[in-house]
Every structure is written in C-alpha cells, then in structure tokens.
N, C-alpha and C. Protein backbone atom coordinates (compact mmCIF):
# COMPACT_ATOMS: atom_id res chain seq x y z
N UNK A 1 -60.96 -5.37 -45.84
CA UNK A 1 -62.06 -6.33 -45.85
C UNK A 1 -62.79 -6.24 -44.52
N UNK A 2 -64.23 -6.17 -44.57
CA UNK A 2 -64.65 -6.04 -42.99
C UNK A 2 -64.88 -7.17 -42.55
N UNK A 3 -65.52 -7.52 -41.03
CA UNK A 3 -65.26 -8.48 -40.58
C UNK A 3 -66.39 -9.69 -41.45
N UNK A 4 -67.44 -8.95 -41.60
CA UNK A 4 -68.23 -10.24 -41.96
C UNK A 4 -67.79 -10.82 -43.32
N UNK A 5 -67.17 -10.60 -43.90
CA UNK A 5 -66.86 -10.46 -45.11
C UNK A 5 -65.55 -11.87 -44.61
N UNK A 6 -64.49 -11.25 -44.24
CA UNK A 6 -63.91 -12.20 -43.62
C UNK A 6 -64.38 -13.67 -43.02
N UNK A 7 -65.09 -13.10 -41.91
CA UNK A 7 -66.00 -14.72 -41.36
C UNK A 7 -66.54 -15.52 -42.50
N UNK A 8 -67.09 -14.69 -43.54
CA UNK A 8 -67.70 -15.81 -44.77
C UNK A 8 -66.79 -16.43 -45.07
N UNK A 9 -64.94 -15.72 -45.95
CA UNK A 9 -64.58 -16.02 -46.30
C UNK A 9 -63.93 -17.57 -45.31
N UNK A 10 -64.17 -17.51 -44.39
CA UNK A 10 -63.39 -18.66 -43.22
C UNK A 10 -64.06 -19.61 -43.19
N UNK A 11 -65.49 -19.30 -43.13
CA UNK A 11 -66.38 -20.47 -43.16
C UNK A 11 -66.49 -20.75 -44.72
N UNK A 12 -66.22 -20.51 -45.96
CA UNK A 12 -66.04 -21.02 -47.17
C UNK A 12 -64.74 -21.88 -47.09
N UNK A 13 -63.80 -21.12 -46.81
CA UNK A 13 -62.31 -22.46 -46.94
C UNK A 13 -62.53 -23.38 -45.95
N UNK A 14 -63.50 -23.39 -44.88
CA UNK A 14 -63.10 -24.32 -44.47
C UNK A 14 -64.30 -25.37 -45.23
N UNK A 15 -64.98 -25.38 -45.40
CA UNK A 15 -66.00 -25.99 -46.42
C UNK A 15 -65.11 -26.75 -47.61
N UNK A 16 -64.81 -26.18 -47.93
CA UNK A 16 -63.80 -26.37 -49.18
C UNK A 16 -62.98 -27.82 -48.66
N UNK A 17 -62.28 -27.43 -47.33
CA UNK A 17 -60.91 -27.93 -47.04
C UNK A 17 -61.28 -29.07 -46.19
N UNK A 18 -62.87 -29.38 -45.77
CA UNK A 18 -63.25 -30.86 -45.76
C UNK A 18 -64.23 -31.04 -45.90
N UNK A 19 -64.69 -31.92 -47.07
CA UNK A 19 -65.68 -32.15 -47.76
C UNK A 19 -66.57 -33.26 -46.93
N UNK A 20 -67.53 -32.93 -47.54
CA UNK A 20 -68.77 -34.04 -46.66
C UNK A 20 -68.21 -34.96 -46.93
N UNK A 21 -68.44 -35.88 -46.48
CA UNK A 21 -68.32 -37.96 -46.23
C UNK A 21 -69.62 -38.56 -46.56
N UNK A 22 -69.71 -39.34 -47.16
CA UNK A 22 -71.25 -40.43 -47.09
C UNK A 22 -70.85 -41.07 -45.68
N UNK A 23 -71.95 -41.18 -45.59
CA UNK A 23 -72.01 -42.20 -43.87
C UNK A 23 -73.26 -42.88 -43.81
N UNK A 24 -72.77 -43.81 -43.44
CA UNK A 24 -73.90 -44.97 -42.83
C UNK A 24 -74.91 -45.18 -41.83
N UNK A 25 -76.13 -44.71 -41.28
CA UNK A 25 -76.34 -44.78 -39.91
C UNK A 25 -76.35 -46.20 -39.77
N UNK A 26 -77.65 -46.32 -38.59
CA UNK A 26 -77.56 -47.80 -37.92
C UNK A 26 -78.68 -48.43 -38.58
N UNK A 27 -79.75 -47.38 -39.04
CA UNK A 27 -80.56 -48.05 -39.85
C UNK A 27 -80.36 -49.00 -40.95
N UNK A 28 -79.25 -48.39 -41.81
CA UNK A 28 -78.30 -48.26 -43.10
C UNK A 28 -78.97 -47.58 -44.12
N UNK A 29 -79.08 -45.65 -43.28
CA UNK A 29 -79.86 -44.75 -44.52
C UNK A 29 -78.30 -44.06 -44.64
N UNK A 30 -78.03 -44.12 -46.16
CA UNK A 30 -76.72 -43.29 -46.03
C UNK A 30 -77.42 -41.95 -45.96
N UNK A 31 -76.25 -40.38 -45.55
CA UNK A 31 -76.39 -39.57 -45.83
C UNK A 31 -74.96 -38.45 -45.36
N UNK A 32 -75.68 -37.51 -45.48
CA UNK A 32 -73.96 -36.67 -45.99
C UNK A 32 -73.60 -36.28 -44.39
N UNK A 33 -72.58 -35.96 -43.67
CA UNK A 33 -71.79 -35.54 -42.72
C UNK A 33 -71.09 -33.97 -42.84
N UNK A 34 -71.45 -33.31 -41.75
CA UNK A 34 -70.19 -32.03 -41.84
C UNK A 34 -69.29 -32.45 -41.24
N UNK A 35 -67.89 -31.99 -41.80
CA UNK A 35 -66.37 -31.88 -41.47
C UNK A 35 -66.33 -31.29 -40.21
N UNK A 36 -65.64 -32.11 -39.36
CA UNK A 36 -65.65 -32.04 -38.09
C UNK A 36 -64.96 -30.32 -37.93
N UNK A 37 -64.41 -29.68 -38.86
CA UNK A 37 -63.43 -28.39 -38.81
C UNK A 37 -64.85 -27.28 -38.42
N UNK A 38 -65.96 -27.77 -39.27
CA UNK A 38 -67.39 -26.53 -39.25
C UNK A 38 -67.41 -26.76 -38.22
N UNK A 39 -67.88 -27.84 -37.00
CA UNK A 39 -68.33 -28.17 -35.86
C UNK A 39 -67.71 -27.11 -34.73
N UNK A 40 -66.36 -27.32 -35.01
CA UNK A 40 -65.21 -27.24 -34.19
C UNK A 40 -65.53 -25.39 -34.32
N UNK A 41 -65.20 -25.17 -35.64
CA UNK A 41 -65.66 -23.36 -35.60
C UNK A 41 -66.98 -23.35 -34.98
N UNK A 42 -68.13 -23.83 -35.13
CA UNK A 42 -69.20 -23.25 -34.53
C UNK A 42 -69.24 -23.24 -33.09
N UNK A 43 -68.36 -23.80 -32.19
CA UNK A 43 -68.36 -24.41 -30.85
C UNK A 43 -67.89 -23.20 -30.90
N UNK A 44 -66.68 -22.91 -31.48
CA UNK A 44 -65.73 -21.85 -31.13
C UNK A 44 -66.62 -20.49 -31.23
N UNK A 45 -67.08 -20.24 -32.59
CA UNK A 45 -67.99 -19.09 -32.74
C UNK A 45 -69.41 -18.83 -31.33
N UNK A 46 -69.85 -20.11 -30.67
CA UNK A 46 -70.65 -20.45 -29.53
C UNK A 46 -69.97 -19.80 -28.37
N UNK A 47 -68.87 -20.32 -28.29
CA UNK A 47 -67.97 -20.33 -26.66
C UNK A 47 -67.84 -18.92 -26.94
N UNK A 48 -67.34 -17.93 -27.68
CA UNK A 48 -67.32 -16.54 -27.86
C UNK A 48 -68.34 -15.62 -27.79
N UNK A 49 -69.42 -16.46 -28.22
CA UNK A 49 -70.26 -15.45 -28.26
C UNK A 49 -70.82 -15.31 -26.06
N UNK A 50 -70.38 -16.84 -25.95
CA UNK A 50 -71.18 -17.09 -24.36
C UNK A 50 -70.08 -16.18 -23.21
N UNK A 51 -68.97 -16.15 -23.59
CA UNK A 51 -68.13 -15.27 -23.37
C UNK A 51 -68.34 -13.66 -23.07
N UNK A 52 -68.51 -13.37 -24.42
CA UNK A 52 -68.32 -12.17 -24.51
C UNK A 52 -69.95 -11.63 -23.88
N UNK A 53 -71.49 -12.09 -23.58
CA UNK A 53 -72.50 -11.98 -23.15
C UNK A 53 -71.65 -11.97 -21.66
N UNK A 54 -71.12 -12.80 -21.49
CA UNK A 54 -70.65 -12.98 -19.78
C UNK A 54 -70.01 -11.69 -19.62
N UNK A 55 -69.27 -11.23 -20.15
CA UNK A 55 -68.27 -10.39 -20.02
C UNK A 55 -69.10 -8.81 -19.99
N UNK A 56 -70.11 -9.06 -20.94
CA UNK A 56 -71.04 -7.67 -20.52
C UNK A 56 -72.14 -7.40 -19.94
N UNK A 57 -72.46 -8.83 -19.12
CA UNK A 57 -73.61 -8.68 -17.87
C UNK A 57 -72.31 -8.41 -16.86
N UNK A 58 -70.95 -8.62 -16.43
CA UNK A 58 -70.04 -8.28 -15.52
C UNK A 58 -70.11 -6.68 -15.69
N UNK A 59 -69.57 -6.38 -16.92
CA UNK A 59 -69.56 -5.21 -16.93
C UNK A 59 -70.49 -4.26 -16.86
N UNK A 60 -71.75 -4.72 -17.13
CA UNK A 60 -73.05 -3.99 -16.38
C UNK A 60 -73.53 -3.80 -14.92
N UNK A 61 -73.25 -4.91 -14.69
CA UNK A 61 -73.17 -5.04 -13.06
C UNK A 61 -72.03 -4.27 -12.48
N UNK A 62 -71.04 -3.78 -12.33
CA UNK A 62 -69.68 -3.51 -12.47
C UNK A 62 -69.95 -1.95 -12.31
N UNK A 63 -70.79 -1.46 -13.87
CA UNK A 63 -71.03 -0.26 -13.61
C UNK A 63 -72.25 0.29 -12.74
N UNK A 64 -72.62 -0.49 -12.64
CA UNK A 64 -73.85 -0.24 -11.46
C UNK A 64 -73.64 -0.17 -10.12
N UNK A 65 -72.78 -1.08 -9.86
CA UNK A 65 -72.27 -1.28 -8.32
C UNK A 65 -71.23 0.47 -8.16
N UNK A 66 -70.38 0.35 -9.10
CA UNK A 66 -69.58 1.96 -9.34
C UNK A 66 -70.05 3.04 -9.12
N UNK A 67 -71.67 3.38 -9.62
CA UNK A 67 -72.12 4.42 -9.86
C UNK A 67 -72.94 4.43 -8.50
N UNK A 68 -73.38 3.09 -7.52
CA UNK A 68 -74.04 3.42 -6.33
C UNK A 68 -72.90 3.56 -5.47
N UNK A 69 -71.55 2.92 -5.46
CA UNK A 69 -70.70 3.73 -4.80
C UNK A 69 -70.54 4.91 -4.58
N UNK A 70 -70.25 5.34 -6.13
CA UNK A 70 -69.77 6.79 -6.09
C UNK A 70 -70.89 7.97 -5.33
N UNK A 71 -72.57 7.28 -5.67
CA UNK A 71 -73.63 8.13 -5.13
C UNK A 71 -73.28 8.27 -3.24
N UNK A 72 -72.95 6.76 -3.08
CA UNK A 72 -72.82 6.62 -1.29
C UNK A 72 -71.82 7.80 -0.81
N UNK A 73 -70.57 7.63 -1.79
CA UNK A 73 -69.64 8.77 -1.11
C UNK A 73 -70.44 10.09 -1.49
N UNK A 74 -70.66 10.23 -2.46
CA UNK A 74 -71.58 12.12 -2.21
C UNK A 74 -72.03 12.26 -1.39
N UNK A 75 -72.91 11.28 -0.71
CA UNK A 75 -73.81 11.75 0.06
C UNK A 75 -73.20 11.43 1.37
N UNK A 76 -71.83 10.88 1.64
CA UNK A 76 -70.86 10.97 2.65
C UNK A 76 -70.38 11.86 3.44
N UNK A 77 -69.82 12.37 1.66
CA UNK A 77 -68.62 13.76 1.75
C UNK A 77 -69.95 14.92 2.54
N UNK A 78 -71.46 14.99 1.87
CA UNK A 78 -72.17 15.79 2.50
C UNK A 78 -72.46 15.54 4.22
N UNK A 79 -72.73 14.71 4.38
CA UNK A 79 -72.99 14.67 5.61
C UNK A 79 -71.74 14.73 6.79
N UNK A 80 -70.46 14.30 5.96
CA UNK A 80 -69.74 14.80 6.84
C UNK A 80 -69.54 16.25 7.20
N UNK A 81 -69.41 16.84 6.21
CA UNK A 81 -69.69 18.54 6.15
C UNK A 81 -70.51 18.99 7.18
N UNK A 82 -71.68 18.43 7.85
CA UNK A 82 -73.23 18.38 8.60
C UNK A 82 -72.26 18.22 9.72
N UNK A 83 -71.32 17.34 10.21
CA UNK A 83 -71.20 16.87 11.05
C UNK A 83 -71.01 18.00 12.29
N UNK A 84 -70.50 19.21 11.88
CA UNK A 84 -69.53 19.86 13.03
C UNK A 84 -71.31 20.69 13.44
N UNK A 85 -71.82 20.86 12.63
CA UNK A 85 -73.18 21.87 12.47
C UNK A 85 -74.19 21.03 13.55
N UNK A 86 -73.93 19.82 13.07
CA UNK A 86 -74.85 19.10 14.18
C UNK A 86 -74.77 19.20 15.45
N UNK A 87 -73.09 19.05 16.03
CA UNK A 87 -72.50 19.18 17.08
C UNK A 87 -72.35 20.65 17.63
N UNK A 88 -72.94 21.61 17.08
CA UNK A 88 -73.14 22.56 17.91
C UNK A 88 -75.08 22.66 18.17
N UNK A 89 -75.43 21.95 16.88
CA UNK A 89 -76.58 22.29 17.38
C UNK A 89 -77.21 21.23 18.88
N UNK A 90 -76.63 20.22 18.82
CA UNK A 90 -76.51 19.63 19.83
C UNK A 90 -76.43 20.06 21.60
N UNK A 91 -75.33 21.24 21.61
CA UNK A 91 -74.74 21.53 22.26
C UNK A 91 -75.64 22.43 22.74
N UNK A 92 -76.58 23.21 22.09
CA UNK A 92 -77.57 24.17 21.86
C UNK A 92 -78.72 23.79 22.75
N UNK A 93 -78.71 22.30 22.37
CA UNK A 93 -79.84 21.72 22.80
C UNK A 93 -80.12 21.11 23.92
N UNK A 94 -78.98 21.07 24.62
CA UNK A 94 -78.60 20.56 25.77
C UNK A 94 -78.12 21.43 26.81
N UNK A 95 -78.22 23.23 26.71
CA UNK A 95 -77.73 24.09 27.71
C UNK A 95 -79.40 23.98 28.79
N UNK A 96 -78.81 24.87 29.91
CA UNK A 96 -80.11 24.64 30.66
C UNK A 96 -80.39 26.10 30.30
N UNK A 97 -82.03 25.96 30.54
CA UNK A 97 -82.60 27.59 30.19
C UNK A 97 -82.78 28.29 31.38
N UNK A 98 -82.35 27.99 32.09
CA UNK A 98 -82.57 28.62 33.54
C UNK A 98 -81.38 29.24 34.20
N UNK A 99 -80.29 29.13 33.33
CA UNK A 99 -78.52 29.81 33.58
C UNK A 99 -78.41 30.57 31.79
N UNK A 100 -79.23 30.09 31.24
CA UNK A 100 -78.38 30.82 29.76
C UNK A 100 -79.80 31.90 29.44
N UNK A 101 -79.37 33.17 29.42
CA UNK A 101 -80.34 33.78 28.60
C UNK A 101 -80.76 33.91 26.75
N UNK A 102 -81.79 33.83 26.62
CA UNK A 102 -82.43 33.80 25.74
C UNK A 102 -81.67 34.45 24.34
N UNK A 103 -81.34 35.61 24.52
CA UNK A 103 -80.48 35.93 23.29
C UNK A 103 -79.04 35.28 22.69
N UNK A 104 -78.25 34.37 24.39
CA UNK A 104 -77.01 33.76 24.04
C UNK A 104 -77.61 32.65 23.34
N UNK A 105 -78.38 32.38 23.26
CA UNK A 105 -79.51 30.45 22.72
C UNK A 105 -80.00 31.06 21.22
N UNK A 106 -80.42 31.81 21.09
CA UNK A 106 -80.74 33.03 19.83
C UNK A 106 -79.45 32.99 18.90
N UNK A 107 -78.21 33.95 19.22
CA UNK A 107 -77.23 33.91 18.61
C UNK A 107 -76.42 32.77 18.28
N UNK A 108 -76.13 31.26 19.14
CA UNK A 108 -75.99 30.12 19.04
C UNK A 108 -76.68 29.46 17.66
N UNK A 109 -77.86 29.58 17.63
CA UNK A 109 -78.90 28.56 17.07
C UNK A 109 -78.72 29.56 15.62
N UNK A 110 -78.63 31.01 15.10
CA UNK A 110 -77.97 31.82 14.01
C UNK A 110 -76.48 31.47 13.60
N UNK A 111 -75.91 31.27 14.17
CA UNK A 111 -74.32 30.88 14.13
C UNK A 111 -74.38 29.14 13.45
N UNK A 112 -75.30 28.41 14.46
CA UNK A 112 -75.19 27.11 13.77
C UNK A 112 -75.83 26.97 12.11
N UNK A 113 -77.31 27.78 11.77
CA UNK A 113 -77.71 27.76 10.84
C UNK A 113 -76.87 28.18 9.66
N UNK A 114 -75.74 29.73 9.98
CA UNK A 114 -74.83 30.17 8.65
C UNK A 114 -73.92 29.11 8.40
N UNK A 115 -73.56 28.13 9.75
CA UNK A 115 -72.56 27.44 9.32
C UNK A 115 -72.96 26.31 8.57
N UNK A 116 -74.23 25.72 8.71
CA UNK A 116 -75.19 24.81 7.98
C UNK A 116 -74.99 25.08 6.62
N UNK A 117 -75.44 26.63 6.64
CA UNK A 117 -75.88 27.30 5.47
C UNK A 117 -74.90 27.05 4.22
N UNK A 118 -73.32 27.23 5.33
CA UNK A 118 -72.09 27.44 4.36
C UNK A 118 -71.56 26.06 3.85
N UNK A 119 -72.10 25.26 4.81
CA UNK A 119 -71.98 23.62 4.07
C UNK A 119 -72.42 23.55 3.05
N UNK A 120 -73.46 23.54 3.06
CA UNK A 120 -74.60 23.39 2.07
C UNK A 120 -74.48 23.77 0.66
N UNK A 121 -74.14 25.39 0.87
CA UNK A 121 -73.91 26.07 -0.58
C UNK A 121 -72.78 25.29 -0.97
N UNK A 122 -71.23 25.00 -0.06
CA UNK A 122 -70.58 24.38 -0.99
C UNK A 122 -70.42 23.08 -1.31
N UNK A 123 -71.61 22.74 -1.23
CA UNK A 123 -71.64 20.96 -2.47
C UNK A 123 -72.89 21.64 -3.38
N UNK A 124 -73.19 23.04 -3.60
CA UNK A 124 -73.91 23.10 -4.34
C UNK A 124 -75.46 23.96 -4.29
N UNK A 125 -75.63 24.18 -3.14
CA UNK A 125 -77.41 24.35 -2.83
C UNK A 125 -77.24 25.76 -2.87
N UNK A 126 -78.21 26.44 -3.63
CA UNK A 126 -78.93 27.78 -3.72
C UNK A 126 -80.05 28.18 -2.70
N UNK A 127 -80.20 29.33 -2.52
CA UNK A 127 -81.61 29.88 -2.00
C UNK A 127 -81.75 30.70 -2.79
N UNK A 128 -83.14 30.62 -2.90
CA UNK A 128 -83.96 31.55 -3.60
C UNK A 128 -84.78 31.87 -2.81
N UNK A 129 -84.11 33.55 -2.72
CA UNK A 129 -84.89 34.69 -2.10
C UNK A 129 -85.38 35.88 -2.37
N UNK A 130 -86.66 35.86 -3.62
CA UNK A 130 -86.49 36.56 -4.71
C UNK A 130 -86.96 38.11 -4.37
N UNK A 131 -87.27 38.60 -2.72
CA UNK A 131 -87.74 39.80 -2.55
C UNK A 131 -87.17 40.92 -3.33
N UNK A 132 -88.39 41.53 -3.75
CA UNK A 132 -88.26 42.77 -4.93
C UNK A 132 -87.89 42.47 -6.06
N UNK A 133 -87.54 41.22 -7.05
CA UNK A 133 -87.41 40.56 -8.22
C UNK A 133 -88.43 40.62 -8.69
N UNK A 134 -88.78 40.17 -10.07
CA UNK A 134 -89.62 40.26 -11.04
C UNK A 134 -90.09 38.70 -10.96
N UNK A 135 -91.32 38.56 -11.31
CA UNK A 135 -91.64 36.85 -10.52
C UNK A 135 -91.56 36.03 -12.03
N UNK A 136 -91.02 34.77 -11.45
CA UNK A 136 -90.24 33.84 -12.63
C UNK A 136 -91.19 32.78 -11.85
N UNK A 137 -92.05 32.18 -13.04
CA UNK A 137 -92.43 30.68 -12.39
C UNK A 137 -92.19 29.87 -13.06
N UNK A 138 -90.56 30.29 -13.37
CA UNK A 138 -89.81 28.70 -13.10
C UNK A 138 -88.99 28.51 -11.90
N UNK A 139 -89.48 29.47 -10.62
CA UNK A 139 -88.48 29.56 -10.01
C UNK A 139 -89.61 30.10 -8.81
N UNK A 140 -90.58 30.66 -8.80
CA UNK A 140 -91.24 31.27 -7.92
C UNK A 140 -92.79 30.54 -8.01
N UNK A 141 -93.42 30.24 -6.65
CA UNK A 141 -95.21 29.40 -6.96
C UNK A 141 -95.68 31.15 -6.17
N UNK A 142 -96.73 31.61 -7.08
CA UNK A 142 -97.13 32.39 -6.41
C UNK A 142 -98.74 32.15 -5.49
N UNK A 143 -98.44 32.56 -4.22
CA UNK A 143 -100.06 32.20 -3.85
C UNK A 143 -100.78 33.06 -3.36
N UNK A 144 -100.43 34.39 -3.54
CA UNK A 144 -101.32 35.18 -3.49
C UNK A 144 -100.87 36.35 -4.31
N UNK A 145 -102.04 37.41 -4.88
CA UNK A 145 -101.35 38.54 -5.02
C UNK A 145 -101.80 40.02 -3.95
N UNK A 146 -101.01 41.08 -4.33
CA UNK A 146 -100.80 42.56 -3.67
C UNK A 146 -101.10 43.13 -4.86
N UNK A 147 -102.00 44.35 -4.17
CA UNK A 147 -102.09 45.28 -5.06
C UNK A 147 -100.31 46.16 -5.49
N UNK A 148 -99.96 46.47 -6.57
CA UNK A 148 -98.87 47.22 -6.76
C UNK A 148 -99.18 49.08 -6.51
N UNK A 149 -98.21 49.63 -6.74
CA UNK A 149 -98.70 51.20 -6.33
C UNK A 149 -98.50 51.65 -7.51
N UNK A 150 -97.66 50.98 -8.17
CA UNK A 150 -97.43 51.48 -9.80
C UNK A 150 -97.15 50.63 -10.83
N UNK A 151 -97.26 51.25 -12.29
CA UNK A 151 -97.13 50.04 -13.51
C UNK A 151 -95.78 49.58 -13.37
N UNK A 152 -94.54 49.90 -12.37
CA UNK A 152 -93.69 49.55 -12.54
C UNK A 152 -93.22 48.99 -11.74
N UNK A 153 -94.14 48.18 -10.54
CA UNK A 153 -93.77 47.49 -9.67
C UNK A 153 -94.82 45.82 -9.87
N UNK A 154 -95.57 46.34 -11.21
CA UNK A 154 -96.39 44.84 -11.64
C UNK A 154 -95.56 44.02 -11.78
N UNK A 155 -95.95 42.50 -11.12
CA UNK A 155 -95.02 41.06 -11.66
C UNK A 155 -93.95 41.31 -10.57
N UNK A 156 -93.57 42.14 -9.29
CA UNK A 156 -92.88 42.09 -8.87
C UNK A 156 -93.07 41.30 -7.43
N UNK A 157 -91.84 40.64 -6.97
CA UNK A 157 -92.51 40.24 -5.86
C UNK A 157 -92.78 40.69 -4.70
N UNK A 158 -93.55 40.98 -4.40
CA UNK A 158 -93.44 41.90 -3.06
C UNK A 158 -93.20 40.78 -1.76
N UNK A 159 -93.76 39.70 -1.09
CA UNK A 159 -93.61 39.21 0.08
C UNK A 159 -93.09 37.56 -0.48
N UNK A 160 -91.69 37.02 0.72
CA UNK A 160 -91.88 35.89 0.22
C UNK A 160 -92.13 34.99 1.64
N UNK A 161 -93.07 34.00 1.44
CA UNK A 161 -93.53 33.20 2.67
C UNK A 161 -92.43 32.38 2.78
N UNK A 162 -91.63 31.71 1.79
CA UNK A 162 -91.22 30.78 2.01
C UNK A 162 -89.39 30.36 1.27
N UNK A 163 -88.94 30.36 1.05
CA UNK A 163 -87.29 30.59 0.47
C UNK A 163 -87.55 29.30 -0.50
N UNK A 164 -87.16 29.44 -1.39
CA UNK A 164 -86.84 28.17 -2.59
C UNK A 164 -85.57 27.69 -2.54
N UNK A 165 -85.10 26.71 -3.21
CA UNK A 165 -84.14 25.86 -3.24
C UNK A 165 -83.62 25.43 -4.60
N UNK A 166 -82.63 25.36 -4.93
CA UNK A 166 -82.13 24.98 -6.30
C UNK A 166 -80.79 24.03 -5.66
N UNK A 167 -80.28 22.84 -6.44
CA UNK A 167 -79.28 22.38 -6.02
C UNK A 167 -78.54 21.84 -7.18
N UNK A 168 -77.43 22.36 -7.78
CA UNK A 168 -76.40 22.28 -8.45
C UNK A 168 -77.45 22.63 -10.25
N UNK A 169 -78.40 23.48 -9.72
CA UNK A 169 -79.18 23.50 -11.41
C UNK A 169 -80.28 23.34 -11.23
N UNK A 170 -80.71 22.12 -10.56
CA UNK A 170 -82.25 21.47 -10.15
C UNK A 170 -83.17 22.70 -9.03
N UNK A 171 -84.21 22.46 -9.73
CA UNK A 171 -84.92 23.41 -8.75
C UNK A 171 -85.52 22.04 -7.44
N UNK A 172 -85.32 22.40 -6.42
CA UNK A 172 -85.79 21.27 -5.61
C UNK A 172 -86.83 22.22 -5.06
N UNK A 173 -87.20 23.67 -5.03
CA UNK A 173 -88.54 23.48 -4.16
C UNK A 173 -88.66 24.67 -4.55
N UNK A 174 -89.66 25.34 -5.08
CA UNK A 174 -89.73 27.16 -5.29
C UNK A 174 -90.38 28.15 -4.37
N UNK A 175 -89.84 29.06 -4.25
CA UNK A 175 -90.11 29.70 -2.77
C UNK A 175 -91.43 30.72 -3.47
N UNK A 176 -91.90 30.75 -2.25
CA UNK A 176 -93.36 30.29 -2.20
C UNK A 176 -93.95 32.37 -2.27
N UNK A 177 -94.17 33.19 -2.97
CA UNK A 177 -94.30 34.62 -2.91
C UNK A 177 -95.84 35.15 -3.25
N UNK A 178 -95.64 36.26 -2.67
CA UNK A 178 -96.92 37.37 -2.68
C UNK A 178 -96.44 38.33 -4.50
N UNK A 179 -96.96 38.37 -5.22
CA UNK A 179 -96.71 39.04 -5.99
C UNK A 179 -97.55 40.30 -6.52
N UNK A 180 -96.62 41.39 -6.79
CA UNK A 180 -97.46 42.64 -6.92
C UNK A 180 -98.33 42.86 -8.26
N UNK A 181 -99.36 43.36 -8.57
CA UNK A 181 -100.49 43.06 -9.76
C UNK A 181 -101.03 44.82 -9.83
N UNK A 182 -100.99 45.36 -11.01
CA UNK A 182 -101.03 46.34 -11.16
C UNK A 182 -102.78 46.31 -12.02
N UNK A 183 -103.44 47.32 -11.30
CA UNK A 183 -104.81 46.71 -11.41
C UNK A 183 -105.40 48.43 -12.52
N UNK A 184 -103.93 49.19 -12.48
CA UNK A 184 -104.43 50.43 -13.02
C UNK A 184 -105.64 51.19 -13.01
C-alpha cells in the first residue's frame, strides 16, 4: 500500500472512530464539531511537516558551508605548494646587484619559475605551447597570419606570442599564435 493511500486510510478511521458532536455556541446556533483525534493528527501532520522544512534549510546550509570549506582548503593545499617558490623568489629579490652577477640572478629567477612551474602542473595546470601544431581554436586565438612555404605547412602554427593555459580540463586562457596560411 503506498503512503498516501495509507494516510487516507488513517484519516478515514479516525473519522469513523469519533464522530461529530452537536454543540452549542454562545449565541445558541447549534452546529457540528471535529473530534478532537483530527485536530490532534493535523497538529501532528503540521509539527512534521515544520520539522522536516527545518531539517532541510539545515541541511542546505550545511552543504553550502561544506562545499566553501572544501573550496578554502584547495585553494590552501595550492598556495601552500607556492610557498617554498615564493621564498626563493624572495631571496632573488633581495641579493645586491653590485656583488652578484647577472647570469647567477638569471639562473636563480629559471630555477624558481620550473619549480613554480612543477607546483602548478601538479594540482593540475597545463601549458599550451602549440609551436609547429596544427591550429585548434578551441585552444589557440590567432592574431595574425604568415605566409606558409607549402600546402603542408597551412593551419600550422608557426609563432606563439603568448603560452595558453588549461587547468584540470578548463581552458583558462588560449595562447595567443601567428598561424601559417597557404596562399598557393
């Protein structure tokens, strides 16, 4: 039996199992009364329903507060990753240029970027560096073109100005290319 089917049947016996009353008001208009048992279920059927509404604005709220947690730690766990990368670039930034030559400040500031780099990729981030690829614009903005030297270097990219970005799927920025155009 499903539920509503049931609930009828509950609210029929109890119908049944106390019958209206004549009653008197104060005027002296008689008229009929429900059995205090309907009352008593509808309070009850009330208090449940006010309940169970309570119980799923908590649990909405609940999952909301959860899901900006969980966003705070991602973006935790990332920046802690940043942390050691920062502290050299720091360190970088603070030598004097008048004792350190130019190539040790060069190789420093390369060393901090791969290690950036290696953060980065592992929570996820791509580069897109599509030199000599075939140009995809779902993935490449082209803003200029090159002549090609042959039909088989058309659509290819020849120069890229700018590196693109993808992060876990998402394209966050498309690197920016010269593409070759075969003008035959």
């Amino acid at each position: 039996m499903s539920e509503e089917n049931g609930y009828a049947n509950e609210l029929a016996s109890a119908d049944a199992a106390s019958p209206t009353t004549e009653s008197v008001d104060a005027d002296g208009v008689t008229g009929d009364t429900i059995g205090d048992g309907t009352d008593r279920q509808l309070a009850d059927q009330r208090d449940r329903y006010l309940r169970l509404a309570a119980e799923y604005d908590n649990f909405r709220k609940r999952t909301a507060k959860e899901r900006q947690d969980a966003h705070l730690r991602g973006q935790g766990d990332l920046i802690k990753g940043m942390i050691d990368s920062l502290d050299d670039l720091s360190r970088f930034a603070h030598v004097d240029p008048a004792t350190t030559d130019a190539r040790t400040i060069s190789d420093g500031v390369s060393m901090v970027e791969k290690k950036l780099m290696k953060t980065l990729a592992g929570h996820g981030l791509e580069v897109i560096d599509p030199a000599g690829q075939p140009f995809d614009p779902a993935l490449h903005e082209a803003v200029m073109t090159e002549p090609a030297q042959s039909k088989d270097e058309d659509h290819q990219v020849a120069r890229v100005f700018q590196q693109g970005y993808r992060f876990n799927g998402q394209l966050l920025r498309p690197a920016r290319v010269a593409v070759k155009q075969w003008n035959g």
